[in-house]
C-alpha atoms as a PDB file:
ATOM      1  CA  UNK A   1       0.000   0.000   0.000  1.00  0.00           C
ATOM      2  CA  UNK A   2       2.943   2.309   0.420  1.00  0.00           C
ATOM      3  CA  UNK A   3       4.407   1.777  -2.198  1.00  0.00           C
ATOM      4  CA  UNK A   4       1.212   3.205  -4.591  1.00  0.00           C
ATOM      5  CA  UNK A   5       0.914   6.181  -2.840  1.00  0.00           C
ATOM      6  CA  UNK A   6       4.858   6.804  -3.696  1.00  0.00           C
ATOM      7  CA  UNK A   7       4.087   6.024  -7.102  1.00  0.00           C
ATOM      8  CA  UNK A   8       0.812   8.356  -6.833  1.00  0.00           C
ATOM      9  CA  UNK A   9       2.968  11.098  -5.340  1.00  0.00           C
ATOM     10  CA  UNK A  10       5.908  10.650  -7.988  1.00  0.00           C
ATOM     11  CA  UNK A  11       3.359  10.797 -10.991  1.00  0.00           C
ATOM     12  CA  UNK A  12       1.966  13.772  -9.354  1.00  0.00           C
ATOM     13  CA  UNK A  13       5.223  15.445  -8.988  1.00  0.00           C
ATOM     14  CA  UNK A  14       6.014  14.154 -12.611  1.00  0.00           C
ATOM     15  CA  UNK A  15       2.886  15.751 -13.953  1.00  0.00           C
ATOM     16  CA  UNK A  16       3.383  19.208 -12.552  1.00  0.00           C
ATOM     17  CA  UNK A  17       6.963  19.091 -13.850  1.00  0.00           C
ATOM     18  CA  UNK A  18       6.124  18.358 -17.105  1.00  0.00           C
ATOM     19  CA  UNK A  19       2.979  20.901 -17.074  1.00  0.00           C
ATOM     20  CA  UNK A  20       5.244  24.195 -15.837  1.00  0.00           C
ATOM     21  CA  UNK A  21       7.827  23.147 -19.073  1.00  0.00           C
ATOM     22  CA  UNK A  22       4.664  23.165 -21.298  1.00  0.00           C
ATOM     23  CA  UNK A  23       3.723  26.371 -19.865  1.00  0.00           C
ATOM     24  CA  UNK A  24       6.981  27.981 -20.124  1.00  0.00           C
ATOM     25  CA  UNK A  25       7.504  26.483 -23.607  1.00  0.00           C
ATOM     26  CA  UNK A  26       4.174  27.823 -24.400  1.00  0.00           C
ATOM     27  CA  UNK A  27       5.116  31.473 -22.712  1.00  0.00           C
ATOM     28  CA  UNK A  28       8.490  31.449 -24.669  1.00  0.00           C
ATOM     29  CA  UNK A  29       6.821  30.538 -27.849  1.00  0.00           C
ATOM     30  CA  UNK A  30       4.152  33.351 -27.564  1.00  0.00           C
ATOM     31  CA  UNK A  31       6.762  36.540 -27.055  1.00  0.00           C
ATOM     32  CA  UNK A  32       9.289  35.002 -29.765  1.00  0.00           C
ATOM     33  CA  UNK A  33       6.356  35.253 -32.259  1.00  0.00           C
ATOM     34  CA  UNK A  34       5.216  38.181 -31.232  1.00  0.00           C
ATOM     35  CA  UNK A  35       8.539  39.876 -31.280  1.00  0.00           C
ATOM     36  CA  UNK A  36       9.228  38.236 -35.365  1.00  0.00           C
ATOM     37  CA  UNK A  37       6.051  39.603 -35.835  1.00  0.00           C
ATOM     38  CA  UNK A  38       6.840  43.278 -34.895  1.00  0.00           C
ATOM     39  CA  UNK A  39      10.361  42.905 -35.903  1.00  0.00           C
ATOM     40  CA  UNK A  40       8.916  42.084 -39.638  1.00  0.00           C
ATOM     41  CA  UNK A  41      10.955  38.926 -39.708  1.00  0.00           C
ATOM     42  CA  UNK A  42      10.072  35.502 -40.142  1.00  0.00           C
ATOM     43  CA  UNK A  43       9.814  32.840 -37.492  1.00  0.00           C
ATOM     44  CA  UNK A  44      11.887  29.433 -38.397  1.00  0.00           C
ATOM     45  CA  UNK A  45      10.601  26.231 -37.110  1.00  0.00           C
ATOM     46  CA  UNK A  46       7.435  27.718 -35.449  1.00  0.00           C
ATOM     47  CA  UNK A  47       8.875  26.260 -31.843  1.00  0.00           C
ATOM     48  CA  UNK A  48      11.496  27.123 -29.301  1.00  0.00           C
ATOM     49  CA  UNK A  49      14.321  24.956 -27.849  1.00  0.00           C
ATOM     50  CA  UNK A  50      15.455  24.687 -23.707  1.00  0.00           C
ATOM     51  CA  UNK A  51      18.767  25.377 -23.800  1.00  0.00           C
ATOM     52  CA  UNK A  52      19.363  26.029 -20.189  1.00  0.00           C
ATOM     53  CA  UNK A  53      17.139  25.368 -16.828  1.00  0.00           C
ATOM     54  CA  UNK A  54      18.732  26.767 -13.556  1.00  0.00           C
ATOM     55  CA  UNK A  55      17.239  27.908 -10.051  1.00  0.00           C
ATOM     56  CA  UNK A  56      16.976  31.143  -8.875  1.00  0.00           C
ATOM     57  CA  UNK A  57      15.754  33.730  -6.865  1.00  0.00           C
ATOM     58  CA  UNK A  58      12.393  35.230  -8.194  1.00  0.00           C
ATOM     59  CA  UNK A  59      11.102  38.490  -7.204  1.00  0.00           C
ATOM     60  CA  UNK A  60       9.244  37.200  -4.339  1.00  0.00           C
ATOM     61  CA  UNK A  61      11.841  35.964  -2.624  1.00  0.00           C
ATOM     62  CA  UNK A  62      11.062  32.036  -3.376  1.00  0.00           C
ATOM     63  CA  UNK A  63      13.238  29.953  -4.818  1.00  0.00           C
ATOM     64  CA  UNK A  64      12.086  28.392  -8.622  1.00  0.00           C
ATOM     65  CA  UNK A  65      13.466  27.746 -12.212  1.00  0.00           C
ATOM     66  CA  UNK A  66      14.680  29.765 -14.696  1.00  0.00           C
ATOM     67  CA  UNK A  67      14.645  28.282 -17.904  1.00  0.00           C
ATOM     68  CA  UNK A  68      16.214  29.798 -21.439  1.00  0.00           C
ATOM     69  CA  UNK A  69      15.210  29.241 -25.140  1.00  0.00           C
ATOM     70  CA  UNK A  70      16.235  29.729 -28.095  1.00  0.00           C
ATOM     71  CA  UNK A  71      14.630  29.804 -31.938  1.00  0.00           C
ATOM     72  CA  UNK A  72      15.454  31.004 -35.137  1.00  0.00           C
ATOM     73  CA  UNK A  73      13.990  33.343 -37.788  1.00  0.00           C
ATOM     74  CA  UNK A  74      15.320  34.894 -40.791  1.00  0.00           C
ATOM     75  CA  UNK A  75      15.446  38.751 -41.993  1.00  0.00           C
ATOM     76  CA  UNK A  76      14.734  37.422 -45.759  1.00  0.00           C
ATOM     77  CA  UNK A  77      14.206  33.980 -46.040  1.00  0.00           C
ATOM     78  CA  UNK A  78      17.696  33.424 -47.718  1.00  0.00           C
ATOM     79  CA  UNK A  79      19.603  33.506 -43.666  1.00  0.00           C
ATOM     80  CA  UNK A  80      19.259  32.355 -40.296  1.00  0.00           C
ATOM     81  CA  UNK A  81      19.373  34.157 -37.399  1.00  0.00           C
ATOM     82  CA  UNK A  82      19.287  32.639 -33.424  1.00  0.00           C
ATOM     83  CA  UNK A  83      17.059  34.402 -30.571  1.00  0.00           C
ATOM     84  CA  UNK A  84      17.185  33.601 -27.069  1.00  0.00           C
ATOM     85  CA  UNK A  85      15.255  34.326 -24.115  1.00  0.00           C
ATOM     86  CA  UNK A  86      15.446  33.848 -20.341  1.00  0.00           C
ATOM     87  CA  UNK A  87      12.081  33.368 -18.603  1.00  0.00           C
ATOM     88  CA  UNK A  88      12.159  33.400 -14.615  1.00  0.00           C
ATOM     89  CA  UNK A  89       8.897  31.500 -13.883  1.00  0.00           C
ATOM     90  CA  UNK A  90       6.557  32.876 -16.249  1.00  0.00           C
ATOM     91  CA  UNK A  91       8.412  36.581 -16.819  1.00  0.00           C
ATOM     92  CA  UNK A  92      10.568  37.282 -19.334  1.00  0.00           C
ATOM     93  CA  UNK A  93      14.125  38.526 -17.921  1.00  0.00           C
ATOM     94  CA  UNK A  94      16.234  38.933 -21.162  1.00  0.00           C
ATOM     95  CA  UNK A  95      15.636  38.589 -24.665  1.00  0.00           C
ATOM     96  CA  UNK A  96      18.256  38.887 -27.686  1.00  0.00           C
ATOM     97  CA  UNK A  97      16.718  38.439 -31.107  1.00  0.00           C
ATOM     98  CA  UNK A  98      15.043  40.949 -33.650  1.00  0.00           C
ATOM     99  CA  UNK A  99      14.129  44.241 -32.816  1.00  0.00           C
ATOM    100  CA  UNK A 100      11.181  46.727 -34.515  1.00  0.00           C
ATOM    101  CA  UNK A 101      12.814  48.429 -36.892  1.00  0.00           C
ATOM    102  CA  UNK A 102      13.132  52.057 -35.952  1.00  0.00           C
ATOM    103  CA  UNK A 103      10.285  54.341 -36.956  1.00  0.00           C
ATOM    104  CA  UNK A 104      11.060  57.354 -39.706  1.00  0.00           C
ATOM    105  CA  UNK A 105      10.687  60.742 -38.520  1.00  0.00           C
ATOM    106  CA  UNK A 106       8.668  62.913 -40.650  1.00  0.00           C
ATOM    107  CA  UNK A 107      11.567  65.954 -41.126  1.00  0.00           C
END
């Protein structure tokens, strides 16, 4: 009888693992897009990649993970170009990737 409620707890603790990565994933995904989009680039692959997963010290004080990511897009369809990004639980910390392009003044 112990021994399933281990295995209960475990797949429990398995489970919410696996469901903060998909969130994060899912976070990362979102604000890569979004930044292509305004950029006016295009997004490679349509995913992002883990590249890193550390602890640290969020705002609140509590201890959790910090995970980075990385995907590609291309300024003209003939390149390719890497972004990453660092999210710290669900807020983005850094970002490196493509920028809007800077808006002409009207001299």
């Amino acid at each position: 009888m112990p021994t399933a409620i281990v295995l209960m707890i475990l797949g429990a603790l398995g489970y919410a693992w696996w469901n903060a990565a998909r969130a994060a994933a899912e976070q990362a995904e979102r604000l890569g897009r979004e930044a292509c989009r305004a950029a006016g680039v295009q997004w490679l692959d349509q995913t992002v990649h883990v590249i890193g997963m550390r602890l640290s010290r969020h705002d609140d004080g509590r201890m959790g993970l910090e995970r980075t990511f990385r995907f590609d897009y291309s300024l003209n369809g003939d390149d390719r170009h890497s972004g990453r990004m660092t999210l710290r639980g669900g807020r983005l910390v850094t970002f490196s990737g493509p920028v809007m392009p800077p808006r002409e003044s009207g001299n």
